[in-house]
PDB file of N, CA and C in Angstrom:
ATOM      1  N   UNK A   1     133.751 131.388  82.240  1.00  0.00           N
ATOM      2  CA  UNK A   1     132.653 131.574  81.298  1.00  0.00           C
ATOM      3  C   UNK A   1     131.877 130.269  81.179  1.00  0.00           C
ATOM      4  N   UNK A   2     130.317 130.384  81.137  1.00  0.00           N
ATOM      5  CA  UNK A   2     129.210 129.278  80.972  1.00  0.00           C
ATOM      6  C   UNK A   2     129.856 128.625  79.712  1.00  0.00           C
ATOM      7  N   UNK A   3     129.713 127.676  79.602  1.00  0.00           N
ATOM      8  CA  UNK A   3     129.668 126.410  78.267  1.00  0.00           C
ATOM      9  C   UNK A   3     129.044 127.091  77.303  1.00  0.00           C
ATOM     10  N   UNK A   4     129.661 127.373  76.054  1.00  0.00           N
ATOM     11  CA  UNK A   4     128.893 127.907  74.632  1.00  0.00           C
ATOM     12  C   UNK A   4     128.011 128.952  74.828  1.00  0.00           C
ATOM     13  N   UNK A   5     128.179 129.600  76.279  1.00  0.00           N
ATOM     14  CA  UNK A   5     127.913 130.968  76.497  1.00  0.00           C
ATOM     15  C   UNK A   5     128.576 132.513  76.574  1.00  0.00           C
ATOM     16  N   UNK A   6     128.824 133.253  75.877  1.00  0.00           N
ATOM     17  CA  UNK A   6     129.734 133.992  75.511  1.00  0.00           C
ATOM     18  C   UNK A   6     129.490 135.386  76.211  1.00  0.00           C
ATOM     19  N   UNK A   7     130.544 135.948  77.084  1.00  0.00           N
ATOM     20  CA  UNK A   7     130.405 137.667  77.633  1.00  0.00           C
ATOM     21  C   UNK A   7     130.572 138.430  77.087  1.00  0.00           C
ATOM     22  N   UNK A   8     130.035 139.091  77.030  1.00  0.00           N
ATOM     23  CA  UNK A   8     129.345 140.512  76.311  1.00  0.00           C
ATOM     24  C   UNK A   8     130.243 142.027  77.037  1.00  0.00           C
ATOM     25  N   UNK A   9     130.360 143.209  76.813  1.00  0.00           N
ATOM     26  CA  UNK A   9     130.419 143.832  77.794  1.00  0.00           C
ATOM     27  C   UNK A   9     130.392 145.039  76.588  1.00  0.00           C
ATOM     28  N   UNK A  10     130.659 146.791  77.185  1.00  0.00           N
ATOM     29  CA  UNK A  10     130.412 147.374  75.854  1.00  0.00           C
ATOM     30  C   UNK A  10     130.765 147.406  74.911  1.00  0.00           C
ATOM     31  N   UNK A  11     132.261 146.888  74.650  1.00  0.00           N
ATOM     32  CA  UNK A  11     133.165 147.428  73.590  1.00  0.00           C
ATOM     33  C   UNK A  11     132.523 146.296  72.712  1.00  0.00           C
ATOM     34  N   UNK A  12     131.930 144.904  73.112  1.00  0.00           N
ATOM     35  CA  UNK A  12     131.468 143.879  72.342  1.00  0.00           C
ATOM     36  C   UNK A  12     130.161 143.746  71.766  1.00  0.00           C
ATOM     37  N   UNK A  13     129.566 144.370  72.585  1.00  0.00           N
ATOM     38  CA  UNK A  13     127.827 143.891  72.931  1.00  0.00           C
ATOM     39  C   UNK A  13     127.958 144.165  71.046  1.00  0.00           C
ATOM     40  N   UNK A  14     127.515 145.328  70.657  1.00  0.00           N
ATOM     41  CA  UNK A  14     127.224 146.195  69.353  1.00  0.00           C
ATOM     42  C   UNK A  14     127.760 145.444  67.981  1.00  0.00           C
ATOM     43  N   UNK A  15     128.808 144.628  67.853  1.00  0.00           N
ATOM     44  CA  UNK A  15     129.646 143.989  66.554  1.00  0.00           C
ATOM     45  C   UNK A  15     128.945 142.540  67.146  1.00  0.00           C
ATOM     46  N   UNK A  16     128.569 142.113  68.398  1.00  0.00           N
ATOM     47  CA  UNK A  16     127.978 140.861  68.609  1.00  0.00           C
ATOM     48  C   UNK A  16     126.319 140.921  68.248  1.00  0.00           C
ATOM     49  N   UNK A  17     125.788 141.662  68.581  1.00  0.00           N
ATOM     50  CA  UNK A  17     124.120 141.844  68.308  1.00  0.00           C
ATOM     51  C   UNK A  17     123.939 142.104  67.208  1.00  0.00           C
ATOM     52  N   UNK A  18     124.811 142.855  66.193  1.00  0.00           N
ATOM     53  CA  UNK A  18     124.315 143.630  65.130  1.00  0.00           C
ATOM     54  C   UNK A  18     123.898 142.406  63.739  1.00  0.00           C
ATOM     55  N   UNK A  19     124.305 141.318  63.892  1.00  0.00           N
ATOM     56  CA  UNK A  19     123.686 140.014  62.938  1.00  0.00           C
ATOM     57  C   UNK A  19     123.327 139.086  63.668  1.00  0.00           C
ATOM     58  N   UNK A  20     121.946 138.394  62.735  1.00  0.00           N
ATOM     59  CA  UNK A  20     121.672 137.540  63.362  1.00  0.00           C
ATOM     60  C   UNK A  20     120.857 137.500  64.645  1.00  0.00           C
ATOM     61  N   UNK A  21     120.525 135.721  65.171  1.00  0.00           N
ATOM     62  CA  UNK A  21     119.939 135.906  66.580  1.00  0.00           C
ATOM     63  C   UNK A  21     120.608 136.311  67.650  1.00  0.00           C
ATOM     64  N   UNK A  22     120.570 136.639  68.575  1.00  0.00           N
ATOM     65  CA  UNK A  22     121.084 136.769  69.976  1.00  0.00           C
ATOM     66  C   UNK A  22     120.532 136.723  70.701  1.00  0.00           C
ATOM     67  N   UNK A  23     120.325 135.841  71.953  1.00  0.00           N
ATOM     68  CA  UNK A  23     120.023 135.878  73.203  1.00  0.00           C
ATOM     69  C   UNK A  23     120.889 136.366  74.085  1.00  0.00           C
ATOM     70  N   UNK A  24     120.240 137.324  74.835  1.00  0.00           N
ATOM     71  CA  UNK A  24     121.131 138.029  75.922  1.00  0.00           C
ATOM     72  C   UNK A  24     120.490 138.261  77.286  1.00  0.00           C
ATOM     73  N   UNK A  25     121.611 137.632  78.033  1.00  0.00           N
ATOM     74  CA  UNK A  25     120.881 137.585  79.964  1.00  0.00           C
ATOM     75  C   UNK A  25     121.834 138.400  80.549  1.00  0.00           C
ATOM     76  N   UNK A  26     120.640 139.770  81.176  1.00  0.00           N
ATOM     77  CA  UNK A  26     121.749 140.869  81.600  1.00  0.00           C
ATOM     78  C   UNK A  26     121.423 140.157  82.962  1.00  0.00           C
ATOM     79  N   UNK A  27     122.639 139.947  83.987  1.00  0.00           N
ATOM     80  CA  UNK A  27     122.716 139.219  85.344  1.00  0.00           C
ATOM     81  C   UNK A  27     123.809 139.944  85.876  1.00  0.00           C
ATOM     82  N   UNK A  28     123.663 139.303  87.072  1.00  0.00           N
ATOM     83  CA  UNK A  28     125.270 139.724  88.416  1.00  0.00           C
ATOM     84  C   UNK A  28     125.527 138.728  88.858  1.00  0.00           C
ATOM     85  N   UNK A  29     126.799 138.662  89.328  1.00  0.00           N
ATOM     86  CA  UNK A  29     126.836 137.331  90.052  1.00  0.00           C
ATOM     87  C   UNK A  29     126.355 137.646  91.331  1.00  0.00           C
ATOM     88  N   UNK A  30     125.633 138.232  92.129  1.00  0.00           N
ATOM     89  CA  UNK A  30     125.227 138.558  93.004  1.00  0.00           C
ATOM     90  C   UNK A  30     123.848 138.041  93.365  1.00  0.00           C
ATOM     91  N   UNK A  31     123.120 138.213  92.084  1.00  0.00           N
ATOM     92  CA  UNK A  31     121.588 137.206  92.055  1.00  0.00           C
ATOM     93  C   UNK A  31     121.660 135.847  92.185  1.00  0.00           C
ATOM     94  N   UNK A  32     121.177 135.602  93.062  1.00  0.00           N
ATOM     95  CA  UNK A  32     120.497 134.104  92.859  1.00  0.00           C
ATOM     96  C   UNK A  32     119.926 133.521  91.948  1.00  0.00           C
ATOM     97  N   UNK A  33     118.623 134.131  91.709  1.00  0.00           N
ATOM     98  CA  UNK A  33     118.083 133.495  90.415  1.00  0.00           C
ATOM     99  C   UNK A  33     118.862 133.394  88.863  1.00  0.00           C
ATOM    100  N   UNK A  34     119.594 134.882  88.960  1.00  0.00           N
ATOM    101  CA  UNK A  34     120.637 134.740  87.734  1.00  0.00           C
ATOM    102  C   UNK A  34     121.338 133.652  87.860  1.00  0.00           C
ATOM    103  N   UNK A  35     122.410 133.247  89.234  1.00  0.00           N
ATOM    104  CA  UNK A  35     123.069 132.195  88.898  1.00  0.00           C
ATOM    105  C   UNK A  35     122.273 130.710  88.385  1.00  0.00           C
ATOM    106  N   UNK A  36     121.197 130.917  88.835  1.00  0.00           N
ATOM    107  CA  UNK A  36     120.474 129.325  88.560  1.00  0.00           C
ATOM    108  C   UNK A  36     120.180 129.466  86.811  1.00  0.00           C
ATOM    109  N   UNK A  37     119.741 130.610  86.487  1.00  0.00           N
ATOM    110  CA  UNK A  37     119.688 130.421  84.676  1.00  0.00           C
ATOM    111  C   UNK A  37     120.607 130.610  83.766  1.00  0.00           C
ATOM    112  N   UNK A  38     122.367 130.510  84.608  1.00  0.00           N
ATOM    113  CA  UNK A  38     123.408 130.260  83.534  1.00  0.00           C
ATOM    114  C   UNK A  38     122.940 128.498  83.457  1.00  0.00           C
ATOM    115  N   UNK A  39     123.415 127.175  84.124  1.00  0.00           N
ATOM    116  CA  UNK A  39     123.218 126.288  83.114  1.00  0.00           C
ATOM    117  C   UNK A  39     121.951 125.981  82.535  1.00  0.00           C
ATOM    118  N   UNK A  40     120.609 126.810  82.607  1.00  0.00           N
ATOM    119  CA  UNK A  40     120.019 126.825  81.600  1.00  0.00           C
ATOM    120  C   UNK A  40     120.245 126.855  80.406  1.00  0.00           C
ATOM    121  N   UNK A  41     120.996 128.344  80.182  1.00  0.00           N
ATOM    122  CA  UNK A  41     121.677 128.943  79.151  1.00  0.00           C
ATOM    123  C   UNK A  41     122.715 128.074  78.613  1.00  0.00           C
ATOM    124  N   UNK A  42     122.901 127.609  79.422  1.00  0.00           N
ATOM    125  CA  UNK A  42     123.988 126.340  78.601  1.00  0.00           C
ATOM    126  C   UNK A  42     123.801 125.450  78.025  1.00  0.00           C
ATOM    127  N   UNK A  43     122.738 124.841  78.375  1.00  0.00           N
ATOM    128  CA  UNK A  43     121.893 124.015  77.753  1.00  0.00           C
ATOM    129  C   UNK A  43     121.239 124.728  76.080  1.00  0.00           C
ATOM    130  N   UNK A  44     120.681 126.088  76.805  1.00  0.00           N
ATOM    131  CA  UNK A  44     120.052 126.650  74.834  1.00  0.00           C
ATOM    132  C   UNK A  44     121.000 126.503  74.358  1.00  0.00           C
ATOM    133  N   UNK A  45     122.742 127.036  74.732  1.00  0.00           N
ATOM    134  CA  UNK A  45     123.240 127.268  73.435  1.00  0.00           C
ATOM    135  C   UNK A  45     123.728 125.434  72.740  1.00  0.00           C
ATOM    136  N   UNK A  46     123.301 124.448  73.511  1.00  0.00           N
ATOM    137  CA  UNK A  46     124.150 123.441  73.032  1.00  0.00           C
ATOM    138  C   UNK A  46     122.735 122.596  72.107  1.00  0.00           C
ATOM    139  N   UNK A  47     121.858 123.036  72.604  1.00  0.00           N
ATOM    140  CA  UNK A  47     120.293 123.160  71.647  1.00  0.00           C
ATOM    141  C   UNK A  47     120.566 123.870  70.146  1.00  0.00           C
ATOM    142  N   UNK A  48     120.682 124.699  70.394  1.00  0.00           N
ATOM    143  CA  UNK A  48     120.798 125.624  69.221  1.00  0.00           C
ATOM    144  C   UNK A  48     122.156 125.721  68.576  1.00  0.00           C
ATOM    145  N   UNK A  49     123.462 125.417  69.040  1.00  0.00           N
ATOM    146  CA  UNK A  49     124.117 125.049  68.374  1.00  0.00           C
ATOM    147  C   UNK A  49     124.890 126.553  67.892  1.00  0.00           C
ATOM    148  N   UNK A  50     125.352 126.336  66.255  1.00  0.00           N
ATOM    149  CA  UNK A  50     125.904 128.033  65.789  1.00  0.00           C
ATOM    150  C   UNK A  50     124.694 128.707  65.539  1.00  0.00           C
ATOM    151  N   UNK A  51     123.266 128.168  65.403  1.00  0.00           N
ATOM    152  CA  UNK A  51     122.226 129.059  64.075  1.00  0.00           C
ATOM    153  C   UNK A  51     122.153 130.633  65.571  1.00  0.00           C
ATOM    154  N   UNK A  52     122.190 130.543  66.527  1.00  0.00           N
ATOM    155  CA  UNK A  52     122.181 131.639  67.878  1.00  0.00           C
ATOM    156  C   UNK A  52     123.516 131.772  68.387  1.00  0.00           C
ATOM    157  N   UNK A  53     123.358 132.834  68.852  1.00  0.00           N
ATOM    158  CA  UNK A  53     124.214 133.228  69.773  1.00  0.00           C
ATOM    159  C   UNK A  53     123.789 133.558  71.233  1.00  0.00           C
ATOM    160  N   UNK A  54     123.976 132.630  72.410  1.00  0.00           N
ATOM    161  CA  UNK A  54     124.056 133.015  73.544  1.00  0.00           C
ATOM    162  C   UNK A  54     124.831 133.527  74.595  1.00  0.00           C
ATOM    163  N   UNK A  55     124.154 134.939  75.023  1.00  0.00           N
ATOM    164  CA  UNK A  55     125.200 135.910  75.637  1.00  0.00           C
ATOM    165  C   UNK A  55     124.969 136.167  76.830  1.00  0.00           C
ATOM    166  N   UNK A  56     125.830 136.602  77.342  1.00  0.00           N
ATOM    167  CA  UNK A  56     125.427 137.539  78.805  1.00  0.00           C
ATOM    168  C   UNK A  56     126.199 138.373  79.216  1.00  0.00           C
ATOM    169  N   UNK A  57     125.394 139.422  80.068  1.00  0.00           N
ATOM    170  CA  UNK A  57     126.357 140.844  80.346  1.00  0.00           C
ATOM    171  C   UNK A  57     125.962 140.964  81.730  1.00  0.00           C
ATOM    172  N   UNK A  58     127.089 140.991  82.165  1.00  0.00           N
ATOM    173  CA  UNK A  58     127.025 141.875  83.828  1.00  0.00           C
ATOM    174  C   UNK A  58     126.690 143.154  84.046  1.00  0.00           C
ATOM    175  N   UNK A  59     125.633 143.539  84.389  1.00  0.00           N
ATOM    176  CA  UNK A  59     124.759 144.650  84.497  1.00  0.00           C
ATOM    177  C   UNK A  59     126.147 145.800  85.228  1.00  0.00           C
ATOM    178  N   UNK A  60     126.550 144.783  86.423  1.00  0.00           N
ATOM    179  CA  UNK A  60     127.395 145.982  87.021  1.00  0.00           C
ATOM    180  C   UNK A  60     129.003 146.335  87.122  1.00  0.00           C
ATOM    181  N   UNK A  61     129.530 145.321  85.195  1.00  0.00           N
ATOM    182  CA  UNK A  61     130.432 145.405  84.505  1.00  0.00           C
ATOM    183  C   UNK A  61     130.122 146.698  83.330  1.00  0.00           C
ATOM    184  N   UNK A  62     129.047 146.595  82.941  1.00  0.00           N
ATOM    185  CA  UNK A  62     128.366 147.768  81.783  1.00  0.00           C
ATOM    186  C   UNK A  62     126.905 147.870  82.228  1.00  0.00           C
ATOM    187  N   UNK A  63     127.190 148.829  83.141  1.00  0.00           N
ATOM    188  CA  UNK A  63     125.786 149.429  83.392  1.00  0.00           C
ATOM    189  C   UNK A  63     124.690 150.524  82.096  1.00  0.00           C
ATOM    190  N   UNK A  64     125.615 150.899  81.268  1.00  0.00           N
ATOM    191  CA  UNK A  64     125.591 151.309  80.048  1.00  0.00           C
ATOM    192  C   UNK A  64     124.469 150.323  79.280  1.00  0.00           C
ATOM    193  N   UNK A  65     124.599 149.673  79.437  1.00  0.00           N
ATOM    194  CA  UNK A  65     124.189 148.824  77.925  1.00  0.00           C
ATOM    195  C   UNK A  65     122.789 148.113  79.208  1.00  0.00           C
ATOM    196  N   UNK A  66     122.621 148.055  80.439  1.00  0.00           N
ATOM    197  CA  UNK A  66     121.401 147.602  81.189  1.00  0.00           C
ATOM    198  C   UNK A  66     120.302 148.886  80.670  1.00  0.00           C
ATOM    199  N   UNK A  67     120.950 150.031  81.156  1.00  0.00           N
ATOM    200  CA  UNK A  67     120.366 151.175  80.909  1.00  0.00           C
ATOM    201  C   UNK A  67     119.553 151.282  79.740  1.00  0.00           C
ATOM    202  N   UNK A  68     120.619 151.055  78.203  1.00  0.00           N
ATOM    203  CA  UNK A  68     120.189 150.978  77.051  1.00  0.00           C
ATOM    204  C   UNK A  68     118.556 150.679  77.191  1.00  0.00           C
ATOM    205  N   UNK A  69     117.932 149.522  77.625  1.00  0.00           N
ATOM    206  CA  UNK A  69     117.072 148.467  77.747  1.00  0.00           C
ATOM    207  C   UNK A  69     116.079 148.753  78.623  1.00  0.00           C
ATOM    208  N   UNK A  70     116.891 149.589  79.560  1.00  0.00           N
ATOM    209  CA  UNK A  70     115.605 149.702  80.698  1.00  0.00           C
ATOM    210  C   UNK A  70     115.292 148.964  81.575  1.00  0.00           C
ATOM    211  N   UNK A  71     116.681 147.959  81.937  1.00  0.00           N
ATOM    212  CA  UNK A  71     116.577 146.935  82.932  1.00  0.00           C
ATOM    213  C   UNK A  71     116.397 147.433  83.794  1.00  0.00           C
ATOM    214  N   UNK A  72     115.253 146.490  84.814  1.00  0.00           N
ATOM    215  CA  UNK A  72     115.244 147.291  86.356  1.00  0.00           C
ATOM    216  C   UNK A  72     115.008 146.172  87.035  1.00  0.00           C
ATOM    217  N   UNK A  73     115.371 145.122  86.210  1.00  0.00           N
ATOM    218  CA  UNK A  73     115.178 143.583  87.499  1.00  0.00           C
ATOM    219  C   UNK A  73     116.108 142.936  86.410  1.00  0.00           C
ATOM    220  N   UNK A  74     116.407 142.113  87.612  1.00  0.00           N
ATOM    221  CA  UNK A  74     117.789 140.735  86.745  1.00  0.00           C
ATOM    222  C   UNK A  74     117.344 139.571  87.228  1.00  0.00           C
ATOM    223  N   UNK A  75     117.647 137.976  86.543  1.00  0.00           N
ATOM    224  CA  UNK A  75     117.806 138.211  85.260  1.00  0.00           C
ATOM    225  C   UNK A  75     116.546 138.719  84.400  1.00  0.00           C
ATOM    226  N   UNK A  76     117.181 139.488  83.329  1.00  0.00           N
ATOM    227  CA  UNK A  76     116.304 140.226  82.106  1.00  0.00           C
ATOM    228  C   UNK A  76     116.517 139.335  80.583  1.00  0.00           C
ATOM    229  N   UNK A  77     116.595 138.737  80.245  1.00  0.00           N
ATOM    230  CA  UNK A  77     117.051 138.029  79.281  1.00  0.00           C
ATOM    231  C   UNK A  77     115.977 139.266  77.905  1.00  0.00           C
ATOM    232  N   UNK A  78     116.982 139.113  76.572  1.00  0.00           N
ATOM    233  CA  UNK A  78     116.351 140.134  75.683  1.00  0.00           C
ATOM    234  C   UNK A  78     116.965 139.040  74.312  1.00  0.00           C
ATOM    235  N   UNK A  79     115.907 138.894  73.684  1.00  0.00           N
ATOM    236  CA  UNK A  79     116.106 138.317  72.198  1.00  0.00           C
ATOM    237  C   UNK A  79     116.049 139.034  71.458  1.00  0.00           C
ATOM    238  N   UNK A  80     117.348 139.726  70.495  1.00  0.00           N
ATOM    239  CA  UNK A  80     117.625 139.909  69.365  1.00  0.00           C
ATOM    240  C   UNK A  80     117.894 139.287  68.006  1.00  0.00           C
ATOM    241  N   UNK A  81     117.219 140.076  67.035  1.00  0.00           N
ATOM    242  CA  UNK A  81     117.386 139.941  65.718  1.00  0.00           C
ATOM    243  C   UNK A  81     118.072 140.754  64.783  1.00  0.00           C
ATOM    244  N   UNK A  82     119.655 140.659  64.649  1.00  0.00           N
ATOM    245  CA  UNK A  82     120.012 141.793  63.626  1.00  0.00           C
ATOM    246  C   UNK A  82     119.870 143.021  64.065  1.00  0.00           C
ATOM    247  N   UNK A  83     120.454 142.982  65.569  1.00  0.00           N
ATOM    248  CA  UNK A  83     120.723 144.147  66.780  1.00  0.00           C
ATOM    249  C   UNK A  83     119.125 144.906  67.159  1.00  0.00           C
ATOM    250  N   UNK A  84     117.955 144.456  66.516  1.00  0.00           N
ATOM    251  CA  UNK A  84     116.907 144.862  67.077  1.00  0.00           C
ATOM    252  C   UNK A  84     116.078 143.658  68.053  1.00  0.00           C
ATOM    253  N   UNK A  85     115.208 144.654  69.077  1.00  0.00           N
ATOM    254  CA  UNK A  85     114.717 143.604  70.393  1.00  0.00           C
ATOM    255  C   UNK A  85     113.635 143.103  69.960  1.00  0.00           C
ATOM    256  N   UNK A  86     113.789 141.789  69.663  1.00  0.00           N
ATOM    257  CA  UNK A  86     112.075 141.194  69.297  1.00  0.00           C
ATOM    258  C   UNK A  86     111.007 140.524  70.470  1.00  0.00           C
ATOM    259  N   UNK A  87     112.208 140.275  71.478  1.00  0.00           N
ATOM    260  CA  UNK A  87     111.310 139.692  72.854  1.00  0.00           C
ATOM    261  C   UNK A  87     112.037 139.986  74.022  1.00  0.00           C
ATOM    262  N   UNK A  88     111.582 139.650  75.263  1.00  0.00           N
ATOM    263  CA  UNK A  88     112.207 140.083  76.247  1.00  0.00           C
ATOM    264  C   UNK A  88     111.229 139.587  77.513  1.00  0.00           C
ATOM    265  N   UNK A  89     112.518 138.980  77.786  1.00  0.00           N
ATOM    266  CA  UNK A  89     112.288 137.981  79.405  1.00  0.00           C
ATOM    267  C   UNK A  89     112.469 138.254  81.009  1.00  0.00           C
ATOM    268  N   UNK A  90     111.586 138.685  82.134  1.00  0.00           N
ATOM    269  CA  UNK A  90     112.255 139.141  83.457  1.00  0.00           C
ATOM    270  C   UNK A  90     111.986 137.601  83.918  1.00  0.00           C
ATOM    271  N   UNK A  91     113.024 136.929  84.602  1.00  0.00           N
ATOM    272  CA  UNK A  91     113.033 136.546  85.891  1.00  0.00           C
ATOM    273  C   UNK A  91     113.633 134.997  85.018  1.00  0.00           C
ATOM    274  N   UNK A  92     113.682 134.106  85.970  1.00  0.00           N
ATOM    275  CA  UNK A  92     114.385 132.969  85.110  1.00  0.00           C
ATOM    276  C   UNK A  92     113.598 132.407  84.199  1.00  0.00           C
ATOM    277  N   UNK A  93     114.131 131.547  82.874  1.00  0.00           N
ATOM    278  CA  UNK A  93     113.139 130.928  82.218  1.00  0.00           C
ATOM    279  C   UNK A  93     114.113 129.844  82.070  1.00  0.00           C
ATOM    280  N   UNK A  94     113.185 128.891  81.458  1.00  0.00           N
ATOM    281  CA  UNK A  94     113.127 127.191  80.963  1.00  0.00           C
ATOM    282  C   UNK A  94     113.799 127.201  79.541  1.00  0.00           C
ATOM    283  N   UNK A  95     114.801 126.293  79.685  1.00  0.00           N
ATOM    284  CA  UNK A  95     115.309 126.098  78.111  1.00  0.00           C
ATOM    285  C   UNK A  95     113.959 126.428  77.354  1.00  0.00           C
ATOM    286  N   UNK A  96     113.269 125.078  77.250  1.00  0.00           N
ATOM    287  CA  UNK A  96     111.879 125.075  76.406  1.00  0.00           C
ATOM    288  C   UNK A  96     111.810 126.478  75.675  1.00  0.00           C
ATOM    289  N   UNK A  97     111.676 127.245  76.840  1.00  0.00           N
ATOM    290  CA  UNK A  97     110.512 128.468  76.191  1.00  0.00           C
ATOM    291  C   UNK A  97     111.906 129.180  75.944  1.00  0.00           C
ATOM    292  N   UNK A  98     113.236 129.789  75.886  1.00  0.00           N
ATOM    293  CA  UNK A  98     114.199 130.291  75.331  1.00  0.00           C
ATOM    294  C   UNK A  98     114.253 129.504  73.934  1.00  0.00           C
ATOM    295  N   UNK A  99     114.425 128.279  73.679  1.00  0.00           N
ATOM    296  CA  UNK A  99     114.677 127.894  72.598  1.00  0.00           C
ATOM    297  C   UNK A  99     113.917 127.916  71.360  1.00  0.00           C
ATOM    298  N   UNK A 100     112.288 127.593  71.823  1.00  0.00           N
ATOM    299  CA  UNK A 100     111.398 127.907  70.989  1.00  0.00           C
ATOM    300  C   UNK A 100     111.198 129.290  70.514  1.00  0.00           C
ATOM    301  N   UNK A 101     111.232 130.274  71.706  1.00  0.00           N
ATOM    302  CA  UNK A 101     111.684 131.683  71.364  1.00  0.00           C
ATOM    303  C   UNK A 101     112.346 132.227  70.294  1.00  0.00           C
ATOM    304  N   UNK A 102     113.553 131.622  70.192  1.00  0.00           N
ATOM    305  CA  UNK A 102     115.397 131.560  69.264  1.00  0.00           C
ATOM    306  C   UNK A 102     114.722 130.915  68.198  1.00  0.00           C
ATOM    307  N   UNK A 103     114.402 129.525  67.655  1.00  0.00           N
ATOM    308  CA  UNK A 103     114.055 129.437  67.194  1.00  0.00           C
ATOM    309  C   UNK A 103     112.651 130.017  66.137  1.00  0.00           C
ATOM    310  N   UNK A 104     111.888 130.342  66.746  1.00  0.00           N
ATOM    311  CA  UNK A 104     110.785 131.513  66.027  1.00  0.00           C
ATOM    312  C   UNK A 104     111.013 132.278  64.999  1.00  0.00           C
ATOM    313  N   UNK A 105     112.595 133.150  65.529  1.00  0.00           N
ATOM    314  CA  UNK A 105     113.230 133.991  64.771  1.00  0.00           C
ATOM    315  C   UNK A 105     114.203 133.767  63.732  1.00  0.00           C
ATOM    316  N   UNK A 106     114.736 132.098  64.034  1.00  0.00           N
ATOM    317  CA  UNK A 106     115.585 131.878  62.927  1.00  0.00           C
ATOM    318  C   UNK A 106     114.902 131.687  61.316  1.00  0.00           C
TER     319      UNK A 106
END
């Protein structure tokens, strides 16, 4: 598991999203670009600290919960608030713009 990045999968996703922020990067280890925006992600969560939660789910561990969303490209990164989607990211992004993101909502 990424540094202060936490896995998700179904039995979790739902008691993890339902308070609070969450950032969530649905990925595979199969992508390339996914692997390059875990130590991104490592970086937000050591930015942000406890006020977020940074997550990630393997699309083709719980294809269930990609579905949910309507993923059809990875990485998809999706910012939650109190289990609802307030933003939502395709393809890799920059600490910067994840954190300011997370932040917005806190």
């Amino acid at each position: 598991m990424a540094e202060g990045v936490i896995d998700l999968n179904g039995s979790t996703y739902d008691d993890t999203v339902k308070s609070g922020v969450v950032l969530v990067d649905f990925w595979a280890p199969w992508c390339g670009p996914c692997t390059a925006q875990i130590p991104i992600l490592e970086k937000v969560a050591a930015a942000v600290g406890s006020k977020a939660v940074i997550s990630k789910v393997n699309v083709d561990e719980a294809p269930e919960l990609a579905a949910k969303y309507g993923i059809r490209s990875i990485p998809t990164l999706i910012l939650l608030k109190d289990g609802e989607s307030k933003q939502q990211f395709v393809g890799v992004q920059q600490e910067a713009t994840l954190v300011s993101a997370i932040e917005a909502e806190l």
